[in-house]
PDB file of N, CA and C in Angstrom:
ATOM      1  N   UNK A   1     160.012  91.430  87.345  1.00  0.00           N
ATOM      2  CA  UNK A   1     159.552  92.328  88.399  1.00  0.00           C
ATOM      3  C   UNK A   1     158.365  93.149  87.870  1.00  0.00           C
ATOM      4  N   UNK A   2     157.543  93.366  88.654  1.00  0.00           N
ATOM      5  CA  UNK A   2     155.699  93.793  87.976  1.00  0.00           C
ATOM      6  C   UNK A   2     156.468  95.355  88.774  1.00  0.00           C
ATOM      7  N   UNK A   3     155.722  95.959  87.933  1.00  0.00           N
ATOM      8  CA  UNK A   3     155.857  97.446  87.979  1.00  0.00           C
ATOM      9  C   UNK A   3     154.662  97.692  88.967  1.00  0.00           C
ATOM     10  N   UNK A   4     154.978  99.175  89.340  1.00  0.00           N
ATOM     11  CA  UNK A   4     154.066  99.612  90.752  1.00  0.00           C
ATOM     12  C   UNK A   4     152.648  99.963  90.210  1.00  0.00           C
ATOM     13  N   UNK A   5     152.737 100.369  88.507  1.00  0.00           N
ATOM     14  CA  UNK A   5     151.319 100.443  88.342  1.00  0.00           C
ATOM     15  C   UNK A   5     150.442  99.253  87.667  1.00  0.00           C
ATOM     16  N   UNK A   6     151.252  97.978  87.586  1.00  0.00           N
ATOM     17  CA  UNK A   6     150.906  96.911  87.604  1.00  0.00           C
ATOM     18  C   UNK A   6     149.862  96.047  89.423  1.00  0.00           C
ATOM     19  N   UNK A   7     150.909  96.551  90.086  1.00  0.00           N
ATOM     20  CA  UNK A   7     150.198  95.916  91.412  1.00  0.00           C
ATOM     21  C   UNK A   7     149.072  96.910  91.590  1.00  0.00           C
ATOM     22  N   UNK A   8     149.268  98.005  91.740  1.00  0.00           N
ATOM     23  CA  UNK A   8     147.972  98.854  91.848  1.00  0.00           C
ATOM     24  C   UNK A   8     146.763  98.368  91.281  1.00  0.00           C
ATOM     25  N   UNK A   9     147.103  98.065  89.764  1.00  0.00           N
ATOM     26  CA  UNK A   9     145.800  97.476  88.710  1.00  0.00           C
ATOM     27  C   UNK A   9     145.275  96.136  89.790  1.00  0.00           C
ATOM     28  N   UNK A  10     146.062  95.663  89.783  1.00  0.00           N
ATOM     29  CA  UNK A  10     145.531  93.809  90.265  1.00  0.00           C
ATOM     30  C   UNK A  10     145.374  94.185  91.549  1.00  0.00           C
ATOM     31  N   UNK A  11     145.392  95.255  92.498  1.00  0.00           N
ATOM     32  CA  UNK A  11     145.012  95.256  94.112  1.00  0.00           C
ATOM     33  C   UNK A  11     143.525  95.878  93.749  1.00  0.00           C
ATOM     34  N   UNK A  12     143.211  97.068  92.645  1.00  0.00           N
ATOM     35  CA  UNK A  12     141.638  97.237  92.549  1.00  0.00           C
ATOM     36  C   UNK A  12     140.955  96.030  91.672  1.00  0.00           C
ATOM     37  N   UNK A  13     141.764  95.636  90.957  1.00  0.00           N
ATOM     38  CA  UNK A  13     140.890  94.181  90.770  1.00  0.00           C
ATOM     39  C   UNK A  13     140.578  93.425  91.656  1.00  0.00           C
ATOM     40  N   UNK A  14     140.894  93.018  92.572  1.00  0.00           N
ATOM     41  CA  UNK A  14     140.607  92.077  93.357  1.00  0.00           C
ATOM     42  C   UNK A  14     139.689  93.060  94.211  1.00  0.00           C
ATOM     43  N   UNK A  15     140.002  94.210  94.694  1.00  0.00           N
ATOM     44  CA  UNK A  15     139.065  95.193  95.732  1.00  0.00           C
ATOM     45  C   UNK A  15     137.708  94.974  94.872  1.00  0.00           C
ATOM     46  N   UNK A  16     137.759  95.255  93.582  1.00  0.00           N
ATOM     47  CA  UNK A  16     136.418  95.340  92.802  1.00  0.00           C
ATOM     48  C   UNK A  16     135.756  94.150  93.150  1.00  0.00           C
ATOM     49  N   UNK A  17     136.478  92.765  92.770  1.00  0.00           N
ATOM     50  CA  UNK A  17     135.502  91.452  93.240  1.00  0.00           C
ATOM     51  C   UNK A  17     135.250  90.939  93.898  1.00  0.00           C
ATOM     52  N   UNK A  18     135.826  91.853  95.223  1.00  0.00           N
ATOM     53  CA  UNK A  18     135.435  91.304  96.715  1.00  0.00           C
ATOM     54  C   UNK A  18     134.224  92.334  96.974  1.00  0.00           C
ATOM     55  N   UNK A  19     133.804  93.713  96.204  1.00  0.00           N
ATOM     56  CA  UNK A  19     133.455  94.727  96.436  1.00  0.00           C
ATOM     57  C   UNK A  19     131.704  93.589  96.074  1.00  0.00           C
ATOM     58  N   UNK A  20     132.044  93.400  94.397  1.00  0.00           N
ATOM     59  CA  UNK A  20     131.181  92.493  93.549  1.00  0.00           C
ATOM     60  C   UNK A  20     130.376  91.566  94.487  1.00  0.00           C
ATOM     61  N   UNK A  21     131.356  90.514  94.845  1.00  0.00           N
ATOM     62  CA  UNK A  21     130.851  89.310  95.619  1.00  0.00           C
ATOM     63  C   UNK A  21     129.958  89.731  96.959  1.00  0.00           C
ATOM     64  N   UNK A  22     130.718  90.762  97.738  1.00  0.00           N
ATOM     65  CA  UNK A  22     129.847  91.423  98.648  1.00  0.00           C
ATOM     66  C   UNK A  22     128.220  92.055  98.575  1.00  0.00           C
ATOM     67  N   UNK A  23     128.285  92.794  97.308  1.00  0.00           N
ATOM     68  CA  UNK A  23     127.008  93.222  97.056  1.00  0.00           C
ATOM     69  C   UNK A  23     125.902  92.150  96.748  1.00  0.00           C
ATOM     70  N   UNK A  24     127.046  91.011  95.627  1.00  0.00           N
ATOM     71  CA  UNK A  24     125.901  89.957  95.815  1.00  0.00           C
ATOM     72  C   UNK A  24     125.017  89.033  96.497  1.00  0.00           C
ATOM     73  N   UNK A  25     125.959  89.154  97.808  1.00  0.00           N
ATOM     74  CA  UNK A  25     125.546  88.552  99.015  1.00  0.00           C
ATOM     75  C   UNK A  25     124.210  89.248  99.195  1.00  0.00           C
ATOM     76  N   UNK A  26     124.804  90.526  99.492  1.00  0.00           N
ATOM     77  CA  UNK A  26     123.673  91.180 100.436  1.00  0.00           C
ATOM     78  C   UNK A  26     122.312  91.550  99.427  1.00  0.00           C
ATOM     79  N   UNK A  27     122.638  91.716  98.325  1.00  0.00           N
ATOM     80  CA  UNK A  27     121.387  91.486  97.467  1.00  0.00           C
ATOM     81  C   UNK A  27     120.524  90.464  97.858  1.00  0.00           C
ATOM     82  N   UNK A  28     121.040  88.931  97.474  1.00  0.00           N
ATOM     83  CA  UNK A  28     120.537  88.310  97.751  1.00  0.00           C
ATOM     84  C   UNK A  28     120.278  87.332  99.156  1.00  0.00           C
ATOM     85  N   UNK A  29     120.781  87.909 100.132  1.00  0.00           N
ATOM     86  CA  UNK A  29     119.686  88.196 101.734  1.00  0.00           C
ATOM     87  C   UNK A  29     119.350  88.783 101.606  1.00  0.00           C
ATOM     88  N   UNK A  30     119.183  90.577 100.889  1.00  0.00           N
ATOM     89  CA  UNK A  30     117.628  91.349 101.213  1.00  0.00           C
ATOM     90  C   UNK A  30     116.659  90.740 100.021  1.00  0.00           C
ATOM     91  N   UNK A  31     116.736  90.072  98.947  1.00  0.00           N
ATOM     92  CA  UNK A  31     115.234  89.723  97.957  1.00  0.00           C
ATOM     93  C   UNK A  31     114.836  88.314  99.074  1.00  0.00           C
ATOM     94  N   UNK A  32     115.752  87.846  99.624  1.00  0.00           N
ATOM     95  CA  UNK A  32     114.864  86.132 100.647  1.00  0.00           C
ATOM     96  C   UNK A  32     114.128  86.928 101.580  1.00  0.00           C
ATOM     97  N   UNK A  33     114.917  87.744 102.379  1.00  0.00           N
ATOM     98  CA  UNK A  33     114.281  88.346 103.393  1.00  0.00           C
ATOM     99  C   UNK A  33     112.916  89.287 103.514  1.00  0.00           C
ATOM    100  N   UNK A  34     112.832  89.567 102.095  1.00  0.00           N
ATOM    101  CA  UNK A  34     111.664  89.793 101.344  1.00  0.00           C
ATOM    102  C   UNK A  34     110.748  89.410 101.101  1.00  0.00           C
ATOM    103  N   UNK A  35     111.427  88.321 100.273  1.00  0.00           N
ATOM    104  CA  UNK A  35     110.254  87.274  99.964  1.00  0.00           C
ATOM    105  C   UNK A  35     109.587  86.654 101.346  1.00  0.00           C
ATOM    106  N   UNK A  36     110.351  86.614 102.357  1.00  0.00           N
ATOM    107  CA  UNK A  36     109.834  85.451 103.319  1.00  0.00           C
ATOM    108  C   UNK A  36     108.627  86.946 103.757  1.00  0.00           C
ATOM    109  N   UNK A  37     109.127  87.939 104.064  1.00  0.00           N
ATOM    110  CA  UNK A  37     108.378  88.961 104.869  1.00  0.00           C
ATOM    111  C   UNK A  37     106.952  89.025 103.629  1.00  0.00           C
ATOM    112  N   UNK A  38     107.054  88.820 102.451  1.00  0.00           N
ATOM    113  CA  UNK A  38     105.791  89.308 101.578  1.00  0.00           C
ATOM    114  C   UNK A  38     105.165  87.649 101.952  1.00  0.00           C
ATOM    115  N   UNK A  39     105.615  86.234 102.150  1.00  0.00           N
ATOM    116  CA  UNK A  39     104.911  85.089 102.064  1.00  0.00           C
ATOM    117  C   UNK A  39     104.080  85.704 103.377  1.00  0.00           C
ATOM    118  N   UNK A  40     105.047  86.113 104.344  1.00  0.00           N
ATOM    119  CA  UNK A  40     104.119  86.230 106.153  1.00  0.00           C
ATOM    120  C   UNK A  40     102.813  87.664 105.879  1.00  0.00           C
ATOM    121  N   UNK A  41     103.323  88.276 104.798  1.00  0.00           N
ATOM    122  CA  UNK A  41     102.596  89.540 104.942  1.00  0.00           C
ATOM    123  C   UNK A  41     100.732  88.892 104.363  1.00  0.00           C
ATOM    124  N   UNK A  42     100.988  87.908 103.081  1.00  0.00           N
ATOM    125  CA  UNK A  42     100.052  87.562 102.297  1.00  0.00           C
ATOM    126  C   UNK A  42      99.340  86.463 103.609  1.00  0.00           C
ATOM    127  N   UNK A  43      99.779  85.864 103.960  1.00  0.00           N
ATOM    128  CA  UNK A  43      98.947  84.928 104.844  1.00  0.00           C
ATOM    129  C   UNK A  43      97.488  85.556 105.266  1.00  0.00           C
ATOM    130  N   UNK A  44      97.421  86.288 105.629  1.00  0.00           N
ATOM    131  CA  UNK A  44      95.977  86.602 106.403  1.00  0.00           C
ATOM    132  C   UNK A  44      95.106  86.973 104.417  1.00  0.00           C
ATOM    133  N   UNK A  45      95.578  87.551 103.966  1.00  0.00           N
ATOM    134  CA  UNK A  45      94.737  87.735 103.166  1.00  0.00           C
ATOM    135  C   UNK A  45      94.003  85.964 102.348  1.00  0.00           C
ATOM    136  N   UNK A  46      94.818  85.067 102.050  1.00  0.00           N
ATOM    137  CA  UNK A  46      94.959  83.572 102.061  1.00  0.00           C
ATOM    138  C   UNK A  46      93.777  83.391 103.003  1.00  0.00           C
ATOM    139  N   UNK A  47      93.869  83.662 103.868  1.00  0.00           N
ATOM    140  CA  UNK A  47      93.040  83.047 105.113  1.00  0.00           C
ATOM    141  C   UNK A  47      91.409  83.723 104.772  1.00  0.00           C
ATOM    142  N   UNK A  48      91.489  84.793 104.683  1.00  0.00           N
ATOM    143  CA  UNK A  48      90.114  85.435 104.184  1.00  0.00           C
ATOM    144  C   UNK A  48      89.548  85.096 102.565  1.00  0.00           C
ATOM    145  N   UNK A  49      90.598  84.516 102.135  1.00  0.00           N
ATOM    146  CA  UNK A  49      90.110  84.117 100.616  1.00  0.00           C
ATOM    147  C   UNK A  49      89.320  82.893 101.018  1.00  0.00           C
ATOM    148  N   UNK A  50      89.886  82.218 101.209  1.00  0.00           N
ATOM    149  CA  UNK A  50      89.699  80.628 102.077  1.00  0.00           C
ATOM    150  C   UNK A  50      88.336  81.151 102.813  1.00  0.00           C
ATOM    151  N   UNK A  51      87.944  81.510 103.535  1.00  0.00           N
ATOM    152  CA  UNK A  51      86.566  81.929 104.329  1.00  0.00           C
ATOM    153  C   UNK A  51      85.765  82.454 103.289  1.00  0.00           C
ATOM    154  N   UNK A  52      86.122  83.552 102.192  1.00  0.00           N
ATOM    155  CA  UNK A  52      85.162  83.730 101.488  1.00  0.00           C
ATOM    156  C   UNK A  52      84.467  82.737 100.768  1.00  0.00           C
ATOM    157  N   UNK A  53      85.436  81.365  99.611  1.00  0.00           N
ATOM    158  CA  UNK A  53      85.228  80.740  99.480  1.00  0.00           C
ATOM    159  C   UNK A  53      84.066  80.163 100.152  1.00  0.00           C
ATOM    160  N   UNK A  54      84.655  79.545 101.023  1.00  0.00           N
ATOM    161  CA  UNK A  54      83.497  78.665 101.941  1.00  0.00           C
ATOM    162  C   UNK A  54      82.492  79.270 102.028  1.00  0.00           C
ATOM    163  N   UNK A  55      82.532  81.204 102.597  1.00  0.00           N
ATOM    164  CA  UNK A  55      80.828  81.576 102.478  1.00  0.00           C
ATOM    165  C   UNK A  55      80.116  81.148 101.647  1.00  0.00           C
ATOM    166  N   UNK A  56      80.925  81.192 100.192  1.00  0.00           N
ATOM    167  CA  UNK A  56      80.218  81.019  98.844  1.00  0.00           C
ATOM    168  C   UNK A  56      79.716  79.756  98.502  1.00  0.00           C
ATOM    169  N   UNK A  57      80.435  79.027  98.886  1.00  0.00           N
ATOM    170  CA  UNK A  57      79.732  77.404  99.070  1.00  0.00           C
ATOM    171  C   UNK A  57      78.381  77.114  99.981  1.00  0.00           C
ATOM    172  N   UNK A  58      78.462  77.817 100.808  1.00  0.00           N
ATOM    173  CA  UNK A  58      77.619  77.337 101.922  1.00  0.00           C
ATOM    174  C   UNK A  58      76.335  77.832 101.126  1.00  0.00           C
ATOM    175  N   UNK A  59      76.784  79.455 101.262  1.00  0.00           N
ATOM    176  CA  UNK A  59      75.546  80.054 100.365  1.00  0.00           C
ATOM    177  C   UNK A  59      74.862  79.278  99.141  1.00  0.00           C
ATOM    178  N   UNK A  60      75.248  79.036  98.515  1.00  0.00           N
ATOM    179  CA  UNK A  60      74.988  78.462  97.165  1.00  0.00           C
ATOM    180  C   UNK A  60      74.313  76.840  97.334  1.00  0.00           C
ATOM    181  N   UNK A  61      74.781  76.498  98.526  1.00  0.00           N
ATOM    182  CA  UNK A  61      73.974  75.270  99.118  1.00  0.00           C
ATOM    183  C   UNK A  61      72.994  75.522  99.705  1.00  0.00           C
ATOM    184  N   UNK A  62      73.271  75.973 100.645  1.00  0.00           N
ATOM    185  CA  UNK A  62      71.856  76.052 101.165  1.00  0.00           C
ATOM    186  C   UNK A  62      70.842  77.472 100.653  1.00  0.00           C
ATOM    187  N   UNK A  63      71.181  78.302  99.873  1.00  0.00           N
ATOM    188  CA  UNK A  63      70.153  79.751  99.772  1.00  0.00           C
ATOM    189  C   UNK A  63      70.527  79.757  97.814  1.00  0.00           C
ATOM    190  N   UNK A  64      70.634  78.842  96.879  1.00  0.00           N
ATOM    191  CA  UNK A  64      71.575  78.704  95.640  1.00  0.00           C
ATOM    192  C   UNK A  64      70.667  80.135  95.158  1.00  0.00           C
ATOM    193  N   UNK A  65      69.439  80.012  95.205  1.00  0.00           N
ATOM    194  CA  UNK A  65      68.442  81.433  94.242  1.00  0.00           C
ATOM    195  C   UNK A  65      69.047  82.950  94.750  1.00  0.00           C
ATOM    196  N   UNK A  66      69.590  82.921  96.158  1.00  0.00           N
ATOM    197  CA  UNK A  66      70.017  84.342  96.676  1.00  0.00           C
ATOM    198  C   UNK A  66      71.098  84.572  96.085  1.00  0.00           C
ATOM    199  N   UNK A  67      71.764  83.051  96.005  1.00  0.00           N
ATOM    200  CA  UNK A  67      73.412  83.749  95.580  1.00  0.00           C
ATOM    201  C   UNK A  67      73.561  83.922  94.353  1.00  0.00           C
ATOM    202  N   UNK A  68      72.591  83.420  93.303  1.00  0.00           N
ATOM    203  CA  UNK A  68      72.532  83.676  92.082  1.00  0.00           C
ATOM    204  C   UNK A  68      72.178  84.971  92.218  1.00  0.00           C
ATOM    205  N   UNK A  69      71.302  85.411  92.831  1.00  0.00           N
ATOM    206  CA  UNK A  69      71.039  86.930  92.600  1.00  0.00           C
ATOM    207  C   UNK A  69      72.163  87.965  92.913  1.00  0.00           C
ATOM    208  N   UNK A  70      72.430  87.614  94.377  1.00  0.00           N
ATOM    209  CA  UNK A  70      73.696  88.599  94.951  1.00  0.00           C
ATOM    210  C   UNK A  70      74.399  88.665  93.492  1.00  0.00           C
ATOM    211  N   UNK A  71      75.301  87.538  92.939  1.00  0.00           N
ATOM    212  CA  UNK A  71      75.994  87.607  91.609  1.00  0.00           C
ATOM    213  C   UNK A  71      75.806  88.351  91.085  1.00  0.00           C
ATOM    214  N   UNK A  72      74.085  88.358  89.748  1.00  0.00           N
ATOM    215  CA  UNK A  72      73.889  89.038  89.137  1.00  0.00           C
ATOM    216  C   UNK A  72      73.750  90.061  89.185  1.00  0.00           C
ATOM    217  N   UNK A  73      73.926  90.704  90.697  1.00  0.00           N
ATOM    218  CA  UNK A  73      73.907  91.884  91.139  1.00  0.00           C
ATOM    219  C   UNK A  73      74.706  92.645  91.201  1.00  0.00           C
ATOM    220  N   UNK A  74      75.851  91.824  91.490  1.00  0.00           N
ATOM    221  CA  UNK A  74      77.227  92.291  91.098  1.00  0.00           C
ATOM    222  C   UNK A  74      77.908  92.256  89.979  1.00  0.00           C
ATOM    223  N   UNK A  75      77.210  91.456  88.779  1.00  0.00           N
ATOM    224  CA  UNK A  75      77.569  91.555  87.413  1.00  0.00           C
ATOM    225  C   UNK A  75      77.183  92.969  87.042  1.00  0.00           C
ATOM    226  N   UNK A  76      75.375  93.157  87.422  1.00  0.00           N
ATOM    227  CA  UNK A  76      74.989  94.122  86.731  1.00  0.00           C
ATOM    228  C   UNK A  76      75.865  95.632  87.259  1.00  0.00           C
ATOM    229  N   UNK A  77      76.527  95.419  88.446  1.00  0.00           N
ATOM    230  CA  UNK A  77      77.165  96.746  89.310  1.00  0.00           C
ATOM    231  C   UNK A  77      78.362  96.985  88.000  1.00  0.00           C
ATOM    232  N   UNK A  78      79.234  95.586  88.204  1.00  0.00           N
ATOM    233  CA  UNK A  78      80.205  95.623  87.258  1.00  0.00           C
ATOM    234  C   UNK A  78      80.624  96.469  85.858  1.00  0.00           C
ATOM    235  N   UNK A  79      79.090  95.789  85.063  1.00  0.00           N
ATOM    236  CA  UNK A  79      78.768  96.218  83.987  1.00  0.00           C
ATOM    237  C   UNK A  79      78.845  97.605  83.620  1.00  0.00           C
ATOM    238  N   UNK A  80      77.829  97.861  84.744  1.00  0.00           N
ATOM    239  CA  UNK A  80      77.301  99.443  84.444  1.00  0.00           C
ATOM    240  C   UNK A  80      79.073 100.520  84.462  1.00  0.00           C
ATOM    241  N   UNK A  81      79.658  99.769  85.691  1.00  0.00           N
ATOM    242  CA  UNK A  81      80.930 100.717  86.042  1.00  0.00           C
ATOM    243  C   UNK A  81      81.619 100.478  84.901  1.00  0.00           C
ATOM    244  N   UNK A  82      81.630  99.157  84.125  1.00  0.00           N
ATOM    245  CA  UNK A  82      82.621  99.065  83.309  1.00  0.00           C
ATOM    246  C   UNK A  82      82.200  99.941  82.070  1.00  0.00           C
ATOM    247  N   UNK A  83      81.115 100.287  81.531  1.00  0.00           N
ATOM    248  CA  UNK A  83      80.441 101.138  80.673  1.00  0.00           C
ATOM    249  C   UNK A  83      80.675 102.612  80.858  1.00  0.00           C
ATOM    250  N   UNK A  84      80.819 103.100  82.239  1.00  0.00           N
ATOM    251  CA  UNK A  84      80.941 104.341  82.317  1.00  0.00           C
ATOM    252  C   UNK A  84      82.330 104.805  82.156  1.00  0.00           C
TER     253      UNK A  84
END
């Protein structure tokens, strides 16, 4: 016969790993639900990378001396900020 502070022990054991298993659930539906909301959040920025790209191609095809300059223009911006 298990003593009364025997069942007590093994009724919060089991409360604890249903307590456990529970949190782990919901942990892991809020990091997916996350992740999916940060994949939908990043999309548009994706989309403007993708367009910049292409400006930069186009540019460099058809105007290559401007976009070399724009660059070095922005190296030399770089520079200077990175110096100060």
């Amino acid at each position: 016969m298990t003593s009364f502070k025997d069942e007590i022990l093994d009724e919060a054991k089991h409360d604890a790993k249903e307590l456990t298993e529970t949190a782990r659930t919901k942990v892991s539906l809020t990091t997916s639900h996350m992740q999916a909301e940060a994949i939908e959040a990043l999309a548009p920025f994706r989309d403007v990378g993708r367009n910049f790209e292409n400006a930069i191609y186009k540019s460099a095809k058809d105007q290559p001396a401007a976009t070399i300059a724009v660059f070095a223009t922005m190296g030399f911006i770089l520079g200077a900020l990175w110096k100060a």
